[in-house]
C-alpha atoms as a PDB file:
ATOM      1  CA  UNK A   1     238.157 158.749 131.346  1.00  0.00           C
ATOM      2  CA  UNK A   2     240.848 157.180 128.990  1.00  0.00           C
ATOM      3  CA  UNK A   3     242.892 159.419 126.582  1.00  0.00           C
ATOM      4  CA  UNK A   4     241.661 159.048 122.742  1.00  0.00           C
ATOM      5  CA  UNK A   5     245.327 157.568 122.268  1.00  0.00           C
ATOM      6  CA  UNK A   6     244.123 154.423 124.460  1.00  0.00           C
ATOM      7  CA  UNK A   7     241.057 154.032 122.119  1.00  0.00           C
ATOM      8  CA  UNK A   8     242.295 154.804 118.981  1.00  0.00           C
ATOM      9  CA  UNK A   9     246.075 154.448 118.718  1.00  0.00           C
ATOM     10  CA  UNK A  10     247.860 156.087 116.186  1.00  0.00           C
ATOM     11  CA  UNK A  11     247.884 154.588 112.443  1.00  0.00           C
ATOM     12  CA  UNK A  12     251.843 154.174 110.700  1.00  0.00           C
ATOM     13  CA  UNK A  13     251.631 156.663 108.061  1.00  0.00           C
ATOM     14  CA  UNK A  14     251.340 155.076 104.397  1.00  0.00           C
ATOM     15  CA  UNK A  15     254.477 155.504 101.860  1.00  0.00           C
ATOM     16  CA  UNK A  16     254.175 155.613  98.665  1.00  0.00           C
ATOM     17  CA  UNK A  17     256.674 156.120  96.305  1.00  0.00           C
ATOM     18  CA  UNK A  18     256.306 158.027  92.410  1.00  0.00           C
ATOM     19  CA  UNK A  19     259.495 155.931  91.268  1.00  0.00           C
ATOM     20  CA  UNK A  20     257.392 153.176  89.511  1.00  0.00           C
ATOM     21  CA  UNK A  21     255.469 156.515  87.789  1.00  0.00           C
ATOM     22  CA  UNK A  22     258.758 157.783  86.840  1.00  0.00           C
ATOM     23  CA  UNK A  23     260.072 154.712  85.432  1.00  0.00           C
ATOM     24  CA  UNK A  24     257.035 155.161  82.968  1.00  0.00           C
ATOM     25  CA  UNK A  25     258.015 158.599  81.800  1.00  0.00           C
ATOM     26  CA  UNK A  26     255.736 161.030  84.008  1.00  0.00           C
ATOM     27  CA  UNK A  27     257.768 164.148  84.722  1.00  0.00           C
ATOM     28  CA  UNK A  28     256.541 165.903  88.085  1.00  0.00           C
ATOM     29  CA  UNK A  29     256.555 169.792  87.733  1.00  0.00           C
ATOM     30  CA  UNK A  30     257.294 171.880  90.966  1.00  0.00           C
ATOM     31  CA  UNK A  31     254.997 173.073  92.972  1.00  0.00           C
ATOM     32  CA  UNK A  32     256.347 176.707  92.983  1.00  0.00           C
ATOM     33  CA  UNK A  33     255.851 176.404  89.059  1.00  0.00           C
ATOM     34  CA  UNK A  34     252.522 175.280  89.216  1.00  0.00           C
ATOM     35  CA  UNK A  35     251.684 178.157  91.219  1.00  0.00           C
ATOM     36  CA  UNK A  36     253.376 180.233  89.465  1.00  0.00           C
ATOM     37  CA  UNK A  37     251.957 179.230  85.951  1.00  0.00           C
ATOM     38  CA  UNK A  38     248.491 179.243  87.176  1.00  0.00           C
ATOM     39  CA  UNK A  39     248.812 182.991  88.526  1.00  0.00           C
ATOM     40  CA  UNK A  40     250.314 184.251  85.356  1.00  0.00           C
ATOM     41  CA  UNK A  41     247.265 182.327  83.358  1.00  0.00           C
ATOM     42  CA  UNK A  42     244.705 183.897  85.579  1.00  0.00           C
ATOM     43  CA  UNK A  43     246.208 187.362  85.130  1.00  0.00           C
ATOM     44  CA  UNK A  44     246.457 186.477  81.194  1.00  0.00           C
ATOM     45  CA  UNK A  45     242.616 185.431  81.638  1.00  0.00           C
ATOM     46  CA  UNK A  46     241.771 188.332  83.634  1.00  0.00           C
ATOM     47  CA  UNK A  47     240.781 186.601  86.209  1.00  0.00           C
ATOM     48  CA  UNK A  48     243.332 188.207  88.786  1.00  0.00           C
ATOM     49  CA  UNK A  49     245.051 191.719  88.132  1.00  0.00           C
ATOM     50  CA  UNK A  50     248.137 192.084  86.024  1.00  0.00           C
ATOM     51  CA  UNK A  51     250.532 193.862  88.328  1.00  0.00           C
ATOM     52  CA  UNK A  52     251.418 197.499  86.740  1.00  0.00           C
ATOM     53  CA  UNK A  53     254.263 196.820  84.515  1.00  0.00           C
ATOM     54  CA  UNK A  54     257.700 198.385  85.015  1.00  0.00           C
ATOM     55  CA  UNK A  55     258.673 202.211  85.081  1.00  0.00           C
ATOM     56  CA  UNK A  56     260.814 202.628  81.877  1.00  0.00           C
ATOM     57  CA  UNK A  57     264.082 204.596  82.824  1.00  0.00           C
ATOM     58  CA  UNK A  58     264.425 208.207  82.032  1.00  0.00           C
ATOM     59  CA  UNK A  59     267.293 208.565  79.767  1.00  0.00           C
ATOM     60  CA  UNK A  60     269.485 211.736  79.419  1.00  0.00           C
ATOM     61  CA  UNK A  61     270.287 212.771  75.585  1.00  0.00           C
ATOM     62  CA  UNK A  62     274.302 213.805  76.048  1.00  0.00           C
ATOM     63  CA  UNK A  63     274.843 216.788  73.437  1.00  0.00           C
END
């Protein structure tokens, strides 16, 4: 029984590079702010929960 390495040996992985993309003006946008943008327009859409906003601070009147 031969090992599916001997069969089927493993590909070089492809590179590509975005340089020739950015040399035509596309800006790339983070994946932590694409995730965060879509959450916030889901909540805005209703589609997920809002989370509960904020508990204002009691303030003390001084007399």
């Amino acid at each position: 029984r031969r090992c599916s390495d001997e069969v089927n040996p493993r590909k070089q992985p492809y590179k590509m590079s975005n340089q020739r993309l950015r040399e035509l003006g596309l800006e790339f946008t983070p994946v932590a702010q694409c995730l965060y943008d879509t959450v916030v327009s889901f909540q805005e859409k209703g589609v997920l929960p809002a989370p509960p906003a904020p508990a204002q601070p009691a303030t003390k009147e001084i007399n």
